[in-house]
C-alpha atoms as a PDB file:
ATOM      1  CA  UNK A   1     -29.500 -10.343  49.051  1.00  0.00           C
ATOM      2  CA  UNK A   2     -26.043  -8.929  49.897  1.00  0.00           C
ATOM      3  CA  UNK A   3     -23.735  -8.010  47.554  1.00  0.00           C
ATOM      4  CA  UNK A   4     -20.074  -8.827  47.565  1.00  0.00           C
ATOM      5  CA  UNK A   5     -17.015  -7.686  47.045  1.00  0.00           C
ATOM      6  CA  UNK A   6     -13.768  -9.375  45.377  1.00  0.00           C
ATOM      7  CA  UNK A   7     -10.595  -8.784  47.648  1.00  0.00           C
ATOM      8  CA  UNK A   8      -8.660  -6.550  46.406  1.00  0.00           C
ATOM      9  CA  UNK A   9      -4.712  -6.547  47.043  1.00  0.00           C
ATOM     10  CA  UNK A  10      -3.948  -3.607  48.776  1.00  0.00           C
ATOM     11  CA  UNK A  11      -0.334  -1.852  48.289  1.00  0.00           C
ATOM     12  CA  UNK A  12       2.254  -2.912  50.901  1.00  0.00           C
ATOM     13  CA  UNK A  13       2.847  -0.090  53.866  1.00  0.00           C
ATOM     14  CA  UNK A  14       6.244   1.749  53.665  1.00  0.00           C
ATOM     15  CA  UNK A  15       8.174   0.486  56.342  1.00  0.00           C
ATOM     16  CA  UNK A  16       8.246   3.227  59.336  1.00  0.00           C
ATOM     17  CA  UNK A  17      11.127   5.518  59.619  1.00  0.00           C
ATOM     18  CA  UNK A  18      13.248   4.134  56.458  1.00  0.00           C
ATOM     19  CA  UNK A  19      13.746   6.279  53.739  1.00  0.00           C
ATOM     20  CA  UNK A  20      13.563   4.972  49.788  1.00  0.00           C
ATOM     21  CA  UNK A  21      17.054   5.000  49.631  1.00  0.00           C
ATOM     22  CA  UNK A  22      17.336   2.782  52.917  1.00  0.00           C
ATOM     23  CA  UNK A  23      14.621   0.591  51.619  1.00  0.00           C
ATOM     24  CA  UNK A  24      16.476   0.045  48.303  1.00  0.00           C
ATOM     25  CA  UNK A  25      19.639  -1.401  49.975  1.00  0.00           C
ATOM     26  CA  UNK A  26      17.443  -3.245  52.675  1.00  0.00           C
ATOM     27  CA  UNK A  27      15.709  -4.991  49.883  1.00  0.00           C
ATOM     28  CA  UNK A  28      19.305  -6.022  48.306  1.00  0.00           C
ATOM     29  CA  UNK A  29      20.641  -7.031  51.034  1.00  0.00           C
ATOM     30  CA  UNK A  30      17.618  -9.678  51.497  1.00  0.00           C
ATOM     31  CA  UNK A  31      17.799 -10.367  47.570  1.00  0.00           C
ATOM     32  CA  UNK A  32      21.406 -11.433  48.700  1.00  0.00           C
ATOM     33  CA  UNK A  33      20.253 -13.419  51.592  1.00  0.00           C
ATOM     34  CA  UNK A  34      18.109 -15.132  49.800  1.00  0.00           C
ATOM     35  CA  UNK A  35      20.225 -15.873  46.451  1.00  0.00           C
ATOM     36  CA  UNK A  36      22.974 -17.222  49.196  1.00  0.00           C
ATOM     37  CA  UNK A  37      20.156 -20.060  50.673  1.00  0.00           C
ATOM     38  CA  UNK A  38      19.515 -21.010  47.015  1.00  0.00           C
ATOM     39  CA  UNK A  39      23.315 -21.649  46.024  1.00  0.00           C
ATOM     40  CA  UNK A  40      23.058 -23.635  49.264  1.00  0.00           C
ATOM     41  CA  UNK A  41      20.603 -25.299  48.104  1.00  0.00           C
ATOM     42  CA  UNK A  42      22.078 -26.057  44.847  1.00  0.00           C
ATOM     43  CA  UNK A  43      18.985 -24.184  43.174  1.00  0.00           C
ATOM     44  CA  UNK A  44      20.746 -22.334  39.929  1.00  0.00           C
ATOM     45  CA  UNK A  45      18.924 -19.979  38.145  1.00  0.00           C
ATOM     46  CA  UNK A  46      17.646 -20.839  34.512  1.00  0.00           C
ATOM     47  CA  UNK A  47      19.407 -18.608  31.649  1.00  0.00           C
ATOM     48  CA  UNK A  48      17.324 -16.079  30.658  1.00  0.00           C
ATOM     49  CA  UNK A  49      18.325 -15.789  26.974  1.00  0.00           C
ATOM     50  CA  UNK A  50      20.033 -18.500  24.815  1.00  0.00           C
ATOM     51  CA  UNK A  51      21.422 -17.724  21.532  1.00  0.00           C
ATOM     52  CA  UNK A  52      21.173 -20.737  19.207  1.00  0.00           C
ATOM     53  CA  UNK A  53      22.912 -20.645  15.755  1.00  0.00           C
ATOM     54  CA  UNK A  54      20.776 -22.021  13.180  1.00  0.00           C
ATOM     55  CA  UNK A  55      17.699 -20.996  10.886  1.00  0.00           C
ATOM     56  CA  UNK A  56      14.828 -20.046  12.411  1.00  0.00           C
ATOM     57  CA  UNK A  57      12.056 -23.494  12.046  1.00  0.00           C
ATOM     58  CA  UNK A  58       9.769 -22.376   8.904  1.00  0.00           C
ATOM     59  CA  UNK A  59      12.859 -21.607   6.872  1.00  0.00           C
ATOM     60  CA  UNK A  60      14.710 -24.266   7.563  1.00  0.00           C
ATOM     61  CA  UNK A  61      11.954 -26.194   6.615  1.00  0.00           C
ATOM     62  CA  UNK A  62      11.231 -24.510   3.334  1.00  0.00           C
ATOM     63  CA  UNK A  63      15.097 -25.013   2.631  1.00  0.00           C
ATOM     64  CA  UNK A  64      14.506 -28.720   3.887  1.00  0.00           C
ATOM     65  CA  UNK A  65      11.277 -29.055   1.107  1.00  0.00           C
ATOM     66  CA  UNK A  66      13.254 -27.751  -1.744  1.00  0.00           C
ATOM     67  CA  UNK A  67      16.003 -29.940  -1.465  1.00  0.00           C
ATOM     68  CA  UNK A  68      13.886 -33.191  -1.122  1.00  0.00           C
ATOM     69  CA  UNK A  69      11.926 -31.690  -4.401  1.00  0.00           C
ATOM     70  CA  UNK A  70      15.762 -31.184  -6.011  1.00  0.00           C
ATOM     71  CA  UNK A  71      16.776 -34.825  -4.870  1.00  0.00           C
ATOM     72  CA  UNK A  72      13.473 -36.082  -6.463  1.00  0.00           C
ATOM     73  CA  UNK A  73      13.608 -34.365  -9.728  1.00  0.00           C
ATOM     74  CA  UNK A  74      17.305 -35.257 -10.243  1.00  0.00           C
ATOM     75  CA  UNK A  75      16.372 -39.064  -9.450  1.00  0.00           C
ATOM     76  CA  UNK A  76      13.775 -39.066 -11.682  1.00  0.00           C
ATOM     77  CA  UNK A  77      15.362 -37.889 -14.648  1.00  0.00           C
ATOM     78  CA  UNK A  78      17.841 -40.334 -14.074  1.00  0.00           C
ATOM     79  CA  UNK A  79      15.500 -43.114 -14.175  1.00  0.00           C
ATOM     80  CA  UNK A  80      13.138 -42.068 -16.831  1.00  0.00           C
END
């Protein structure tokens, strides 16, 4: 029986010759490349944080609960 190995990804090779501060603004420029084909495209990129102003679910809920139990009560005593 042999035994086998998972691949493992490897780290990518520095590229030859460039320095980190070279390979910083080569990898902008390409982020820029690339963002300019996507607004060609049309392709926008999704918000990544939306502020929405209102409670947050469970207590608007709980607030939701009480005043159908207020609406109820005051009904009730009305008819009774």
């Amino acid at each position: 029986m042999v035994a086998r190995r998972r691949q493992q990804v490897a780290a990518q090779p520095a590229l030859l010759g460039v320095e980190p501060l070279e390979e910083a603004v080569l990898q902008q420029s390409q982020e820029r490349f690339l963002h300019r084909v996507a607004r060609g495209l049309g392709v926008q990129a999704m918000a990544a944080h939306v502020d929405v102003e209102r409670a947050p679910v469970g207590a608007q809920q709980r607030l939701e609960r009480r005043a159908a139990r207020l609406r109820r009560s005051r009904t009730s005593c009305k008819v009774a």
